[in-house]
Protein backbone atom coordinates (compact mmCIF):
# COMPACT_ATOMS: atom_id res chain seq x y z
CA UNK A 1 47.85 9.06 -3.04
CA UNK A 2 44.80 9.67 -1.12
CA UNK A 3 45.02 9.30 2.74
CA UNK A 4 41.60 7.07 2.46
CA UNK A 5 43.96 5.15 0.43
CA UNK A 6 47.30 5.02 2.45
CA UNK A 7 44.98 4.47 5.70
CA UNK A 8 42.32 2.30 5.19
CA UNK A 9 39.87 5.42 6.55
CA UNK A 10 40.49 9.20 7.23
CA UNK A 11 40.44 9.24 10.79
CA UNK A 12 42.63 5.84 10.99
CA UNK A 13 39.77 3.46 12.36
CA UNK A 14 40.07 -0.03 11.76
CA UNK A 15 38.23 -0.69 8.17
CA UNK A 16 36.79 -3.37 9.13
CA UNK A 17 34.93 -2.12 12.28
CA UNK A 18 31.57 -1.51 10.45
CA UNK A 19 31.16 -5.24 9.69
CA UNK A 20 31.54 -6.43 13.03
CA UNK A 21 28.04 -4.51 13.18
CA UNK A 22 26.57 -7.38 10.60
CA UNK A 23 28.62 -10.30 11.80
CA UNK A 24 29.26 -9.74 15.65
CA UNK A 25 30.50 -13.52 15.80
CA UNK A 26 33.63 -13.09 13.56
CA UNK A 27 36.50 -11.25 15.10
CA UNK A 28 37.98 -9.33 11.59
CA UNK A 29 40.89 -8.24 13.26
CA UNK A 30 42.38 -11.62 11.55
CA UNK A 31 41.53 -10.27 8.01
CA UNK A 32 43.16 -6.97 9.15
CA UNK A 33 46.93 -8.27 7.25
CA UNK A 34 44.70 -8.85 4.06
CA UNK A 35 42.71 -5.81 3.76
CA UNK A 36 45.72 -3.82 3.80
CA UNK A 37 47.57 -5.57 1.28
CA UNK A 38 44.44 -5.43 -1.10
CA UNK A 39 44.38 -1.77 0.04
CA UNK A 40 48.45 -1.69 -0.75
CA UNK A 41 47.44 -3.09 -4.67
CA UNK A 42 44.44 -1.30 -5.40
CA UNK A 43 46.35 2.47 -4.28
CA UNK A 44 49.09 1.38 -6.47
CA UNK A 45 46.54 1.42 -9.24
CA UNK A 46 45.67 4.94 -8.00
CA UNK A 47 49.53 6.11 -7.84
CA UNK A 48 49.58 5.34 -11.64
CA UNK A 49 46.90 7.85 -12.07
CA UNK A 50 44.03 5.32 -12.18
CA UNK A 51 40.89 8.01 -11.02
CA UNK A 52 40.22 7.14 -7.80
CA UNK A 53 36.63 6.67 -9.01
CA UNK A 54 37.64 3.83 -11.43
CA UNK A 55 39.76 2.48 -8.29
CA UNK A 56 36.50 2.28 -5.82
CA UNK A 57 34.29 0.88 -8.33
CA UNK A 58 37.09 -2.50 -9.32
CA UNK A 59 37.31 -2.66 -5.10
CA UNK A 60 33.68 -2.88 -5.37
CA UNK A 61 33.21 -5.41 -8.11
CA UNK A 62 35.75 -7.57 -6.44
CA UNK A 63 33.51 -7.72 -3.74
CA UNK A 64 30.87 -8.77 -5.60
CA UNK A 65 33.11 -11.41 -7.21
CA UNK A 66 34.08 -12.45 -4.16
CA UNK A 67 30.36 -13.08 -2.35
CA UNK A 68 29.59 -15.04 -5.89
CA UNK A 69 32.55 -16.98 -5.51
CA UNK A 70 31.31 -18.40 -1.97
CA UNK A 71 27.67 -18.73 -3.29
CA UNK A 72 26.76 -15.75 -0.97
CA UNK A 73 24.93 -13.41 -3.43
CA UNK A 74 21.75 -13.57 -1.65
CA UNK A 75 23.60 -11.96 1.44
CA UNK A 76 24.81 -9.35 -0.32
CA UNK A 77 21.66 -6.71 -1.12
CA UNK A 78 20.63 -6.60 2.81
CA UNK A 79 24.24 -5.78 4.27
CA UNK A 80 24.85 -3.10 1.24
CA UNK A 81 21.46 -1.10 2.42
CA UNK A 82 22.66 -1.69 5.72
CA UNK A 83 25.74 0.16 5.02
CA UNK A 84 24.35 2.38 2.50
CA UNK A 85 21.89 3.35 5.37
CA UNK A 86 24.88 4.25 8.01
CA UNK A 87 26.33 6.49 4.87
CA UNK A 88 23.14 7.98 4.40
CA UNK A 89 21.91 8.99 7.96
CA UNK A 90 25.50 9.71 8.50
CA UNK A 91 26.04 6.76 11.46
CA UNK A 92 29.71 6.30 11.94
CA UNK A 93 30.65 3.01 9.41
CA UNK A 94 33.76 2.64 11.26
């Protein structure tokens, strides 16, 4: 299995450090127990020889599921350039 998978990151930083950036408010130290065990299911996937590809991209649409589920959708474009900007200009994410 992948250490991204195993670890939530490569360098072990919390996962959930680059939305504090978005949503200073919310301390996501308290989602901390459920990323991991999403994180637990989706490397299992990967263990079966899912390609880790096909693994990102379900992680993905389940996020989109989920901001559609809370009637967020409209939320969703700005914080992905957001992110997509700290990938690209290579800021730390996390």
């Amino acid at each position: 299995m992948p250490k991204a998978l195993r670890t939530g990151t490569q360098e072990e930083a919390d996962p959930l450090d680059c939305l504090s950036r978005f949503h200073n408010d919310i301390d996501y130290r308290e989602f901390a127990p459920v990323s991991r065990q999403l994180l637990a299911s989706y490397a299992r996937v990967a263990e079966l020889g899912m390609p880790a590809s096909t693994v990102a991209g379900a992680m993905l649409g389940a996020t989109l599921n989920f901001y559609e589920l809370f009637g967020m959708t409209q939320e969703l474009p700005t914080l992905l350039r957001a992110m997509a900007d700290m990938l690209e200009f290579r800021r730390p994410v996390s």
